[in-house]
C-alpha atoms as a PDB file:
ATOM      1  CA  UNK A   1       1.059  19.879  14.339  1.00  0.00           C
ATOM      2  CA  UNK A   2       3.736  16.945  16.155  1.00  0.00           C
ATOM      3  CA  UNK A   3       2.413  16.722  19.385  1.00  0.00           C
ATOM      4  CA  UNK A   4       5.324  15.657  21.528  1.00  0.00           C
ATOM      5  CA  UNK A   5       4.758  12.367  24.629  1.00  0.00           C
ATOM      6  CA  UNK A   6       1.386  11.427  22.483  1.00  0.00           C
ATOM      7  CA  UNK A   7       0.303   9.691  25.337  1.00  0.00           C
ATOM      8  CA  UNK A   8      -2.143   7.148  22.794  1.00  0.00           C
ATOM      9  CA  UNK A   9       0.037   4.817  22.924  1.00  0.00           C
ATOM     10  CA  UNK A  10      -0.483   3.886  26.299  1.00  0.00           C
ATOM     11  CA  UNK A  11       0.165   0.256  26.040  1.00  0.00           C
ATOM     12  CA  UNK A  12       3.835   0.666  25.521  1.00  0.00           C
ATOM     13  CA  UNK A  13       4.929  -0.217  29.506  1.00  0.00           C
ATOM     14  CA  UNK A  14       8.916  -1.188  28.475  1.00  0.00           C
ATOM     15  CA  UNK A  15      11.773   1.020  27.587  1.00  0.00           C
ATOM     16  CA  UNK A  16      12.876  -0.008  24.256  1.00  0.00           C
ATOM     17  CA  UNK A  17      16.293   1.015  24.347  1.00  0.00           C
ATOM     18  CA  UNK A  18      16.913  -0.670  27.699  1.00  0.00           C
ATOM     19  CA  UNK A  19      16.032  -3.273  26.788  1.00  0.00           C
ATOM     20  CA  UNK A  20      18.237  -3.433  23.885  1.00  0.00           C
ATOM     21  CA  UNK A  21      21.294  -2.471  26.113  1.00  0.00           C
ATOM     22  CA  UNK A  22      20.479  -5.166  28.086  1.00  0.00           C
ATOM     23  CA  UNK A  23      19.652  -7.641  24.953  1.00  0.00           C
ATOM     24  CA  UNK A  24      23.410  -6.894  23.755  1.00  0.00           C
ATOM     25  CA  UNK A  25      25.164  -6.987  26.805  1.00  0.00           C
ATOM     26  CA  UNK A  26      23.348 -11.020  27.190  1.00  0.00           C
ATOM     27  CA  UNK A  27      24.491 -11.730  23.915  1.00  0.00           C
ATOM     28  CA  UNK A  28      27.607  -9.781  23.676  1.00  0.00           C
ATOM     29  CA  UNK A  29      26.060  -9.061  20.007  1.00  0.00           C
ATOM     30  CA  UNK A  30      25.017  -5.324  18.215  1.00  0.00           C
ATOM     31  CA  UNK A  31      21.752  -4.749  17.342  1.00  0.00           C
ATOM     32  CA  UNK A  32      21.360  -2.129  14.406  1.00  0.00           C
ATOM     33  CA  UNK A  33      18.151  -0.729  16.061  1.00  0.00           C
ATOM     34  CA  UNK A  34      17.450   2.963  14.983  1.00  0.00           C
ATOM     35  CA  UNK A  35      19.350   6.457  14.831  1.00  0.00           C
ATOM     36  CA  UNK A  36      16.309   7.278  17.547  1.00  0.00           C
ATOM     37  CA  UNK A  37      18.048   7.203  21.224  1.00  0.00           C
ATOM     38  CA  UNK A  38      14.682   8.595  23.282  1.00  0.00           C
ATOM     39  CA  UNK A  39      11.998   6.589  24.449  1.00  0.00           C
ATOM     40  CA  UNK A  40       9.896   8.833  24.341  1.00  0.00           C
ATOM     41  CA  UNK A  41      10.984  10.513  20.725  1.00  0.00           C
ATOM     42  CA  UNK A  42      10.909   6.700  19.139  1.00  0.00           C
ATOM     43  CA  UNK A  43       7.335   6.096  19.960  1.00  0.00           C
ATOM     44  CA  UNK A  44       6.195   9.789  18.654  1.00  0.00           C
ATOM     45  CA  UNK A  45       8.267   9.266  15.398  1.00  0.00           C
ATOM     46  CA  UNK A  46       6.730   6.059  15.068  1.00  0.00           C
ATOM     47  CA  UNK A  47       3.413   6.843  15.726  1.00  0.00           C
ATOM     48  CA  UNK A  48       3.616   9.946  13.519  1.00  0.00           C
ATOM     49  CA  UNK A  49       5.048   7.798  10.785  1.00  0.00           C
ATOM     50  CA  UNK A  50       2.254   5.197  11.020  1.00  0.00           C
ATOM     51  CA  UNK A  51      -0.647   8.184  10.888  1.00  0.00           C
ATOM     52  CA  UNK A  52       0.616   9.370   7.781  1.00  0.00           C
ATOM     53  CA  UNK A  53       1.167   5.579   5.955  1.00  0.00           C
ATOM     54  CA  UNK A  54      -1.939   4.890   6.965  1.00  0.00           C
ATOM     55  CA  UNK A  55      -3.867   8.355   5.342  1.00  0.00           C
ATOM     56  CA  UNK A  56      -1.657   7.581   2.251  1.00  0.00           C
ATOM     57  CA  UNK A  57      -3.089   4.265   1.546  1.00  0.00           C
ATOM     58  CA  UNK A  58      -6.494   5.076   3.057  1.00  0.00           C
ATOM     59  CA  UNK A  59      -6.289   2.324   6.235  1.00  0.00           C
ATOM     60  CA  UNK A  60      -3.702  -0.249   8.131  1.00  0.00           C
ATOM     61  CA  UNK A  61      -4.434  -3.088   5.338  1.00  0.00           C
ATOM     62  CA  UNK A  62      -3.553  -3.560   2.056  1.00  0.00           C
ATOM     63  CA  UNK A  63      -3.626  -7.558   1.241  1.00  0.00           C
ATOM     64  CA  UNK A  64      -6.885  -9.254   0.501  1.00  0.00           C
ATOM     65  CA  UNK A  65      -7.071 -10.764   3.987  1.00  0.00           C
ATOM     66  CA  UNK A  66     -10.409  -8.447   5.104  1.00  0.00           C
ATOM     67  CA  UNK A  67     -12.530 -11.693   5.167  1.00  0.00           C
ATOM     68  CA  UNK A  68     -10.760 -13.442   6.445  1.00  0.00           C
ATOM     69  CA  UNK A  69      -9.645 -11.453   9.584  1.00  0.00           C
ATOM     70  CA  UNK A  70     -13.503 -10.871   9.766  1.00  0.00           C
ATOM     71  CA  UNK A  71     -14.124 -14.783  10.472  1.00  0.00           C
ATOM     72  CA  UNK A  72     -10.944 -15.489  12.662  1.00  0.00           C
ATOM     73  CA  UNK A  73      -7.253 -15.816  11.545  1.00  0.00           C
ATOM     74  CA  UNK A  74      -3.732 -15.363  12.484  1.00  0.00           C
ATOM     75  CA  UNK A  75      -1.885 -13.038  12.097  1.00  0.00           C
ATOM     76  CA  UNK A  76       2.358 -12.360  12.776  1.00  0.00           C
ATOM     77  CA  UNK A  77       3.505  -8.495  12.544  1.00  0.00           C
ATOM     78  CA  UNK A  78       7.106  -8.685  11.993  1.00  0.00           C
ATOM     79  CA  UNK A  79       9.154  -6.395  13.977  1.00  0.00           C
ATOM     80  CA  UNK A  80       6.531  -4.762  15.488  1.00  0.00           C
ATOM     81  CA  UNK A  81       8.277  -1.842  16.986  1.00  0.00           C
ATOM     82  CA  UNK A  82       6.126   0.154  19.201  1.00  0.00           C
ATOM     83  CA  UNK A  83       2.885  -2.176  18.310  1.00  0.00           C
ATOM     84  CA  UNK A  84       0.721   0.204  17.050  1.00  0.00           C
ATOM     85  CA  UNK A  85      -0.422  -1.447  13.963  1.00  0.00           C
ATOM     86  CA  UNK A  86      -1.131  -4.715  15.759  1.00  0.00           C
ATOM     87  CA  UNK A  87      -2.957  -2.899  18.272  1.00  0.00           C
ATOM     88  CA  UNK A  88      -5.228  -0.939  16.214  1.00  0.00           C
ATOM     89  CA  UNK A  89      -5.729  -3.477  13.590  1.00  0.00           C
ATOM     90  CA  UNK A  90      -6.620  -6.032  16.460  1.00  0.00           C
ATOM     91  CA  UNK A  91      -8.936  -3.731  17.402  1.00  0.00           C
ATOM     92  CA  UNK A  92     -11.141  -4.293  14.182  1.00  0.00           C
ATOM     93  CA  UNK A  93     -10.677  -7.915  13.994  1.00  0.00           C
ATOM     94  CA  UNK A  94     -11.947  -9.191  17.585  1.00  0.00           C
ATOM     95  CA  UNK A  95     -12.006 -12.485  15.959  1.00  0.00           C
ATOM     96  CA  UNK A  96      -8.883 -13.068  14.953  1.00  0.00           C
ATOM     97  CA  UNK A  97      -5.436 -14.024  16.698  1.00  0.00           C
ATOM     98  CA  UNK A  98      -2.344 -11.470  16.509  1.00  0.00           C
ATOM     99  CA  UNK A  99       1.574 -12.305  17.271  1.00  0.00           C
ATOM    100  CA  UNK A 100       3.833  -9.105  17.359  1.00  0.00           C
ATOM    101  CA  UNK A 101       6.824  -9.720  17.760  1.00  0.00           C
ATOM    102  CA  UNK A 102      10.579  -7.701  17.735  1.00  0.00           C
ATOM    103  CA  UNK A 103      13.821  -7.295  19.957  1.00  0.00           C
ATOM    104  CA  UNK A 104      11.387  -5.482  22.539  1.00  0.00           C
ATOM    105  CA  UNK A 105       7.482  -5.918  23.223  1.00  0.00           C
ATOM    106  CA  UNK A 106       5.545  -4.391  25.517  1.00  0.00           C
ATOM    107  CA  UNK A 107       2.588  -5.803  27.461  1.00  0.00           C
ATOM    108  CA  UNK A 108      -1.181  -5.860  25.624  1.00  0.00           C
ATOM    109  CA  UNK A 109      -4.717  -5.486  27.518  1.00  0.00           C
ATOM    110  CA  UNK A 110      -6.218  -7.047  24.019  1.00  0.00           C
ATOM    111  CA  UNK A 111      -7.125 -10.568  24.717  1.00  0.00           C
ATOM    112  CA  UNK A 112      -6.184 -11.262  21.154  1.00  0.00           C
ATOM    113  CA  UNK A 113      -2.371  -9.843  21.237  1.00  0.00           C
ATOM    114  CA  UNK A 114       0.399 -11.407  21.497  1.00  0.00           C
ATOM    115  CA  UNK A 115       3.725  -9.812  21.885  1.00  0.00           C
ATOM    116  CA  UNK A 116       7.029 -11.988  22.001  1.00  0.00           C
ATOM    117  CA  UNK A 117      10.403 -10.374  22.821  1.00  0.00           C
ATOM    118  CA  UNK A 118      13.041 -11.959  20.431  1.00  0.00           C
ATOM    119  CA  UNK A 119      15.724 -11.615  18.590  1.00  0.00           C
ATOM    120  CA  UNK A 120      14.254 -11.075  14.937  1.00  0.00           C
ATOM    121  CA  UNK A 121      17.405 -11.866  12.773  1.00  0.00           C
ATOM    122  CA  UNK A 122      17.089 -15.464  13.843  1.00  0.00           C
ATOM    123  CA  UNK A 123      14.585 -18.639  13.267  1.00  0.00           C
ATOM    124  CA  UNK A 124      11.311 -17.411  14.124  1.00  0.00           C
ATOM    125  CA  UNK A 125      10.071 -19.475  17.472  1.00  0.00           C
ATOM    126  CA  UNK A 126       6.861 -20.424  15.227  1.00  0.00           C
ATOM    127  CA  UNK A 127       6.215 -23.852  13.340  1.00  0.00           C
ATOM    128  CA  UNK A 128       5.361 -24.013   9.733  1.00  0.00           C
ATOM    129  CA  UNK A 129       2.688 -22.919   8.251  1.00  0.00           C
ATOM    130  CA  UNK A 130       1.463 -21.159  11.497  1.00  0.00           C
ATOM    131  CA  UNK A 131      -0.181 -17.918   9.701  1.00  0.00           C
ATOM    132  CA  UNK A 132      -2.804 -16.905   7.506  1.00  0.00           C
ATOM    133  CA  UNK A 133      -1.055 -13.040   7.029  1.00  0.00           C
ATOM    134  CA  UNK A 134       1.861 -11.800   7.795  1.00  0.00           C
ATOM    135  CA  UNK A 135       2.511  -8.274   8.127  1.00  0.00           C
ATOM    136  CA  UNK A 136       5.645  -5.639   8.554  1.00  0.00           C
ATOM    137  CA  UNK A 137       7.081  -2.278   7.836  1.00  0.00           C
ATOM    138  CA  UNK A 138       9.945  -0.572   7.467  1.00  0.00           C
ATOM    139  CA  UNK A 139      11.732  -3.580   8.756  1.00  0.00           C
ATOM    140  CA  UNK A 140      13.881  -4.648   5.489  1.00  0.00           C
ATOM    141  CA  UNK A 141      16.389  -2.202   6.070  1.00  0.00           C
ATOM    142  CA  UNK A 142      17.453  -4.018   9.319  1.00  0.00           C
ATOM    143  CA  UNK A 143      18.725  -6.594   7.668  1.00  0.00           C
ATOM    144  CA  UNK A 144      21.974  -6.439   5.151  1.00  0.00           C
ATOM    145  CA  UNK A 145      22.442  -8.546   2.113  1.00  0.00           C
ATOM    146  CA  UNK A 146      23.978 -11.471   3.901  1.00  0.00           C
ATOM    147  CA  UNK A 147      21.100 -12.327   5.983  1.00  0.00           C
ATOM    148  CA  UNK A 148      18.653 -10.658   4.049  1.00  0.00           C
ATOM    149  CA  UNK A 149      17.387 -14.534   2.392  1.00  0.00           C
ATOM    150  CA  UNK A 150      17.303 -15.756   5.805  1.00  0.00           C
ATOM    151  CA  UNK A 151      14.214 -13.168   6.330  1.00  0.00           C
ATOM    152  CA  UNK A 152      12.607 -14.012   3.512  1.00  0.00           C
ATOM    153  CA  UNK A 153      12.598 -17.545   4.115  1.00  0.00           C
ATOM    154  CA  UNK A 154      11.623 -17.235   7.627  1.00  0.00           C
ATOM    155  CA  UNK A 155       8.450 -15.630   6.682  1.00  0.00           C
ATOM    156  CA  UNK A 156       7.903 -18.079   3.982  1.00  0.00           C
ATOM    157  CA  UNK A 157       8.372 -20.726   6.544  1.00  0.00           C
ATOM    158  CA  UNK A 158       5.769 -19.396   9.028  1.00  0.00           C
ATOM    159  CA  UNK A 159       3.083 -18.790   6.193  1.00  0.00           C
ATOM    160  CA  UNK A 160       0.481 -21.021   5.429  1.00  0.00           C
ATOM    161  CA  UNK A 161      -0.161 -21.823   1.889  1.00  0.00           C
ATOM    162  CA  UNK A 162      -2.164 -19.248   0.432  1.00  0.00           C
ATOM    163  CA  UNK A 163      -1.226 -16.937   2.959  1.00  0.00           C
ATOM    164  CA  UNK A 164      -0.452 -13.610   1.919  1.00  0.00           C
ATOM    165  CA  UNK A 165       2.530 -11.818   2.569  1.00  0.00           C
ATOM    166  CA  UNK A 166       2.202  -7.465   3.190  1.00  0.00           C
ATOM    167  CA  UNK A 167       5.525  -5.648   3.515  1.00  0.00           C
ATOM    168  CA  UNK A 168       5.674  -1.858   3.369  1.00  0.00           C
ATOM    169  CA  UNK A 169       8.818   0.930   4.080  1.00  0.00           C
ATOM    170  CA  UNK A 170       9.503   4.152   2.870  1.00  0.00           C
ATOM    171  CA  UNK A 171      11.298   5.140  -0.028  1.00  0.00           C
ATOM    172  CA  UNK A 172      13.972   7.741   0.205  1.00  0.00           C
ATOM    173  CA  UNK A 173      13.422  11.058  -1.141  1.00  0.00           C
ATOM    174  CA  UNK A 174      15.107  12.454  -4.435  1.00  0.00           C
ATOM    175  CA  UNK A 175      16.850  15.297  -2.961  1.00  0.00           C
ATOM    176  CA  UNK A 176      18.838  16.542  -6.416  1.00  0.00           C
ATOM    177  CA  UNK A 177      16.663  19.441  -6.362  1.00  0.00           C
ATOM    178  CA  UNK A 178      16.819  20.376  -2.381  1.00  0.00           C
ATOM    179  CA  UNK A 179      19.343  22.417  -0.546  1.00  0.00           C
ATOM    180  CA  UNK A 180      23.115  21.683   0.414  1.00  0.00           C
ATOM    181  CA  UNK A 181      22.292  21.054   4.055  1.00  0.00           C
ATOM    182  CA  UNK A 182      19.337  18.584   3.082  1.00  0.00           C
ATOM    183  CA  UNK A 183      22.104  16.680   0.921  1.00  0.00           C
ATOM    184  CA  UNK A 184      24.825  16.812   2.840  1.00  0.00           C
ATOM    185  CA  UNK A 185      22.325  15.151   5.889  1.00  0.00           C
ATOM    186  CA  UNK A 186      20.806  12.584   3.672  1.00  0.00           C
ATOM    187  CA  UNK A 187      24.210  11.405   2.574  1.00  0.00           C
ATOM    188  CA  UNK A 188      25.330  10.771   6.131  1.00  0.00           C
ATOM    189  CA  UNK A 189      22.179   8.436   6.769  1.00  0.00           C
ATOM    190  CA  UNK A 190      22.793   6.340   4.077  1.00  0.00           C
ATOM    191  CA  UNK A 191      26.984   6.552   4.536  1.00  0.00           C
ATOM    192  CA  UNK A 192      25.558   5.302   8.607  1.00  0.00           C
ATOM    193  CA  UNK A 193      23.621   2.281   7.151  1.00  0.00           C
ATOM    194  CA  UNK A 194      26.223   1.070   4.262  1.00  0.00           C
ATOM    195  CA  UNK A 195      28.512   1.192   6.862  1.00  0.00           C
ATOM    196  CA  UNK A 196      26.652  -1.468   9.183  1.00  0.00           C
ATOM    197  CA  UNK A 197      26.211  -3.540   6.012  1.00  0.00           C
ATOM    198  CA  UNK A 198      22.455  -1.611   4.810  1.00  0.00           C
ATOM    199  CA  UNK A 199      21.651  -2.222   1.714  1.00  0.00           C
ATOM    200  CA  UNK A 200      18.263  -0.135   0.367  1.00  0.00           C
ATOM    201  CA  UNK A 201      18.622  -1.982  -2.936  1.00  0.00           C
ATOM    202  CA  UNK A 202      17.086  -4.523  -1.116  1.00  0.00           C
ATOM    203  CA  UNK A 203      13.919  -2.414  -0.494  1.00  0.00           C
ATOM    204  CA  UNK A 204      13.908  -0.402  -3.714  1.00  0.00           C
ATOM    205  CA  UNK A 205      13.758  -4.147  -5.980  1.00  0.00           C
ATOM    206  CA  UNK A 206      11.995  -6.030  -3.036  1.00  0.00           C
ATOM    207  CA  UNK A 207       9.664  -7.461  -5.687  1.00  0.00           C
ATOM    208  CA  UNK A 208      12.434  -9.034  -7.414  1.00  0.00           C
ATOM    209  CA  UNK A 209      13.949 -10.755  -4.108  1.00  0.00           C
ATOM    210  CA  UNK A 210      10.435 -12.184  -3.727  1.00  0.00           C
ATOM    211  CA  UNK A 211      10.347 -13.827  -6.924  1.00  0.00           C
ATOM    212  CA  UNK A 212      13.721 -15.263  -6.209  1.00  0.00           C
ATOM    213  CA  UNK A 213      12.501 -17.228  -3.560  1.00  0.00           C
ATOM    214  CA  UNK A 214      10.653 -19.297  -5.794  1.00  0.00           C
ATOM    215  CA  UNK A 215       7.673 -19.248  -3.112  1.00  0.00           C
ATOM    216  CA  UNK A 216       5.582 -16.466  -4.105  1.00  0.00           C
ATOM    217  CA  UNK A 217       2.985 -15.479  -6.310  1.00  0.00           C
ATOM    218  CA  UNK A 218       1.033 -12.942  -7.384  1.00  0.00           C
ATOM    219  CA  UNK A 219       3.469 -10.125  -6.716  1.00  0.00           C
ATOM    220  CA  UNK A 220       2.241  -6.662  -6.354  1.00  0.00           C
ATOM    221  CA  UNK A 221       3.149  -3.407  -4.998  1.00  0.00           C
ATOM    222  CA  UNK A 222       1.405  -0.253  -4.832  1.00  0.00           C
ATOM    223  CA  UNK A 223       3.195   3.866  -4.593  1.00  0.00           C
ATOM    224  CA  UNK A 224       1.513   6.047  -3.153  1.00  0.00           C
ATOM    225  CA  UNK A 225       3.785   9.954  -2.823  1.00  0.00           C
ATOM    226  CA  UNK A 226       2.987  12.284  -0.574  1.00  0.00           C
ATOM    227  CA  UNK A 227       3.837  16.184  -0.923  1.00  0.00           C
ATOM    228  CA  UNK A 228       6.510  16.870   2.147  1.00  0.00           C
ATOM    229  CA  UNK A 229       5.528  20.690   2.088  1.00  0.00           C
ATOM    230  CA  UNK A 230       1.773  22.469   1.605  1.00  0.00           C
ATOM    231  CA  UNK A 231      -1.530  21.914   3.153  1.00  0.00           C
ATOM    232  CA  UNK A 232      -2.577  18.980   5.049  1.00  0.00           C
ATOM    233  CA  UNK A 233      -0.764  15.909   4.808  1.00  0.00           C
ATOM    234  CA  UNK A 234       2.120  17.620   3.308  1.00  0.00           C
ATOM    235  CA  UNK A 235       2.475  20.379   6.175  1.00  0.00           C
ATOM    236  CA  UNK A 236       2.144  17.542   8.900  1.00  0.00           C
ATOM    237  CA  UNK A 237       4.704  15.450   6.563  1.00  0.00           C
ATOM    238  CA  UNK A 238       6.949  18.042   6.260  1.00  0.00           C
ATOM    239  CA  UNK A 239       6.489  18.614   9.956  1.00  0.00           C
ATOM    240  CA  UNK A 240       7.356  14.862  10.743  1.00  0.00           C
ATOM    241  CA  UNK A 241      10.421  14.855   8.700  1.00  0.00           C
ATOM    242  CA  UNK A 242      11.967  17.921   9.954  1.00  0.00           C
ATOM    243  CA  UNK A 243      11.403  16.157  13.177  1.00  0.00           C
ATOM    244  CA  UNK A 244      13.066  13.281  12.560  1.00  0.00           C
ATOM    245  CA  UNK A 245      15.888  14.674  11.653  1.00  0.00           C
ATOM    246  CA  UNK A 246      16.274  16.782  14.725  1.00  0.00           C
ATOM    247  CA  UNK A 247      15.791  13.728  16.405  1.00  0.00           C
ATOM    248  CA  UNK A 248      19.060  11.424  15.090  1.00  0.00           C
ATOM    249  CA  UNK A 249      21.324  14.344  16.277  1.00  0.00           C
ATOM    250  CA  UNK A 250      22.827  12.312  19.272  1.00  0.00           C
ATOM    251  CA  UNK A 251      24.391   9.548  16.439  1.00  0.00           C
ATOM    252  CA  UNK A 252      24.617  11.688  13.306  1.00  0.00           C
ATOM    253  CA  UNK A 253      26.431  14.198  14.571  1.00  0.00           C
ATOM    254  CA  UNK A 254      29.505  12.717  15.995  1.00  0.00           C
ATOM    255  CA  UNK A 255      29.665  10.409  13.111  1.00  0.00           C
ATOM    256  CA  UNK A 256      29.100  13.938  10.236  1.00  0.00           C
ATOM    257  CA  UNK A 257      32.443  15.607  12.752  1.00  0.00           C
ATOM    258  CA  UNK A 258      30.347  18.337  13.615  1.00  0.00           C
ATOM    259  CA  UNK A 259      29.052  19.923  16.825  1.00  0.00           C
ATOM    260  CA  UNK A 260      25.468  19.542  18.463  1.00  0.00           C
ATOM    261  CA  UNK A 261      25.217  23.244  17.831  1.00  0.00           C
ATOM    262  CA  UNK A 262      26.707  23.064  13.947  1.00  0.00           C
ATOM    263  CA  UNK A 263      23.813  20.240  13.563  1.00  0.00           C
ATOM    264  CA  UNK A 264      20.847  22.103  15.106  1.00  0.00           C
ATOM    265  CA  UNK A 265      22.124  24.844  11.882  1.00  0.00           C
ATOM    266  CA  UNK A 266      22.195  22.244   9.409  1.00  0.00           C
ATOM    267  CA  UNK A 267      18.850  21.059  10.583  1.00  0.00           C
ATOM    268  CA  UNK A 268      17.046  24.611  11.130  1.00  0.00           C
ATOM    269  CA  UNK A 269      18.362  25.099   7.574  1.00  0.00           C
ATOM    270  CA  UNK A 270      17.201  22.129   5.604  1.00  0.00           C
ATOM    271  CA  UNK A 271      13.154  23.067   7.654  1.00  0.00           C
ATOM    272  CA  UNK A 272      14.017  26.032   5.589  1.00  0.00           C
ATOM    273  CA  UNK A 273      14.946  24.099   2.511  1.00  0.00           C
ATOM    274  CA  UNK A 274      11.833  22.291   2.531  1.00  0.00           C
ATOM    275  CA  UNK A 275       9.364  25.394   2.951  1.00  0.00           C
ATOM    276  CA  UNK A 276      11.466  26.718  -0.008  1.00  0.00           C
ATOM    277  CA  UNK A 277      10.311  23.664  -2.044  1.00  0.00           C
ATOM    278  CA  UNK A 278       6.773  22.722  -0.877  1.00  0.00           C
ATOM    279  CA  UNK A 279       4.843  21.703  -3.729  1.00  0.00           C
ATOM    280  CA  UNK A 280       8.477  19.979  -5.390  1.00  0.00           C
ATOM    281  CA  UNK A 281       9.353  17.432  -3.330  1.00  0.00           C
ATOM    282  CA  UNK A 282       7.975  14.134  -2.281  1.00  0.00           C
ATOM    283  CA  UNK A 283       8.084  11.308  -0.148  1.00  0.00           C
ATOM    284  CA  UNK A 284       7.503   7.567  -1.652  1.00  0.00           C
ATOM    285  CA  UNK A 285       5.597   5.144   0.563  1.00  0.00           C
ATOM    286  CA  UNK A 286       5.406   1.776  -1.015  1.00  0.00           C
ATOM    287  CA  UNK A 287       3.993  -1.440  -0.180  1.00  0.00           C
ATOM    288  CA  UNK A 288       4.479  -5.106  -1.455  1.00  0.00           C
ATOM    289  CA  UNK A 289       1.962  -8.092  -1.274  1.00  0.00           C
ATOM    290  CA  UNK A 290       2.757 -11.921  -2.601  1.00  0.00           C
ATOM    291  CA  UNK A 291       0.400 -15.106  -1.316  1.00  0.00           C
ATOM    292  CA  UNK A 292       2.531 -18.229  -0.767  1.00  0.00           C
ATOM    293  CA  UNK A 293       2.225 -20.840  -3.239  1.00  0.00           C
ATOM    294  CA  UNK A 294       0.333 -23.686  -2.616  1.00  0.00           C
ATOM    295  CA  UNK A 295       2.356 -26.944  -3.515  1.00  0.00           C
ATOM    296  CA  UNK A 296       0.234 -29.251  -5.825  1.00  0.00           C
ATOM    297  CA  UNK A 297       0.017 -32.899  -5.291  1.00  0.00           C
ATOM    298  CA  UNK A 298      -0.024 -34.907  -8.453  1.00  0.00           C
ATOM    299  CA  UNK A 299      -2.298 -38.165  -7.839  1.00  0.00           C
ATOM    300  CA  UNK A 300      -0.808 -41.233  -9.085  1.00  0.00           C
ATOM    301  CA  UNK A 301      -3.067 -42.792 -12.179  1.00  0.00           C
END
């Protein structure tokens, strides 16, 4: 059961959204930041959302970095959001060195954290070849087509040679089976994001965009679905989703034309929709791993 203020995350001392308020009115930019208005609702959704990628993929790691972060290394989480991967992962690894960093950080009581407030869509204040893994999630679809290589490369750049590379995100759910009010929501996120220049090709073939870069190697991504409906995981999935939905009601419904009151309906109906199809319907989480090349030097004979 969603357990709203989850006060584990005590480490979070910033408001996010403040802060981003204040980032754009410096800047005089936008930031595309999240359909998530509430402090307090952003950190459970996120925290909720990292509890059930990590019991899909059975732990916070994926890349073959486990030795490594055993004897000492460093480590970059891109976009870090509320910093509860760093944290915990941190945690495990007292020896080695973590940098979180996003458009808002909070403060860390870990000797070994790091978290930089910046803005993420430009160069990364680290020189080359600065880390031995670099981590993030759910982070490519803040970024549209046109900057998109710029990400890419800025990781690339901040990698060391044989560094390896971990990206995961959530893919969206086929909802051709589900309810009208379940479609009729899901096409208004993605209408939101295409409209702000969102592309989710760019996470569905993010494989292929690696190998474009000409940079990586070894290439490989892993599925894991998880039932949004049932026992376990898929009642506290379904749980989480029906959540999140209520949750983007302050900037879905103006943009759908409909009341608060006509969204709460659409809402109650598609937590009906998906007890209707428990068992049917799942959720796609999917992660990518690629080690930097490491240039050879041909010796002169």
């Amino acid at each position: 059961m969603l357990i709203k203020n989850n006060r584990e995350l005590k480490f979070l001392t910033m408001s996010h959204y403040s802060q981003i308020k204040e980032y754009e009115k410096n800047t005089n930019k936008k930031f595309f930041h999240s359909l998530i208005k509430d402090l307090d609702e952003f950190i459970n959704i996120n925290f909720y959302a990292h509890q059930a990628f990590e019991h899909a993929f059975n732990g916070s790691i994926g890349a073959p970095v486990h030795e490594k972060l055993r004897n000492g290394a460093k480590v970059l989480e891109f976009g870090c959001g509320t910093g509860v991967w760093t944290t915990e992962v941190a945690a495990e690894y007292p020896n080695s060195k973590f940098y979180a960093i996003d458009f808002t950080t909070q403060n860390s009581i870990n000797d070994n954290i790091t978290f930089i407030s910046y803005d993420i869509h430009q160069v990364l204040p680290f020189p080359d070849n600065e880390f031995d893994y670099v981590f993030s999630r759910n982070k490519t679809d803040f970024f549209t087509k046109n900057n998109f290589q710029g990400f890419l490369f800025e990781v690339f750049r901040v990698l060391k040679p044989g560094g390896w590379l971990e990206i995961g995100h959530t893919l969206f759910v086929d909802v051709s089976n589900l309810g009208p009010a379940y479609i009729k929501m899901d096409a208004a996120y993605i209408s939101w994001h295409k409209e702000r220049g969102i592309d989710f090709d760019l996470i569905t073939h993010f494989e292929d965009y690696l190998q474009m870069t000409g940079k990586a190697e070894f290439i490989s991504s892993q599925i894991v679905k998880i039932p949004i409906g049932g026992d376990g995981l898929g009642e506290f999935y379904s749980e989480a989703a029906t959540y999140f939905v209520k949750l983007m009601k302050e900037f879905l419904a103006p943009y759908m034309g409909v009341s608060f009151e006509e969204y709460d309906r659409l809402a109650s109906e598609i937590g009906d929709e998906i007890i209707d199809k428990r068992g049917e319907i799942y959720s796609e989480q999917k992660r990518v791993f690629a080690r930097k090349k490491v240039m050879k030097i041909l010796k002169e004979s």
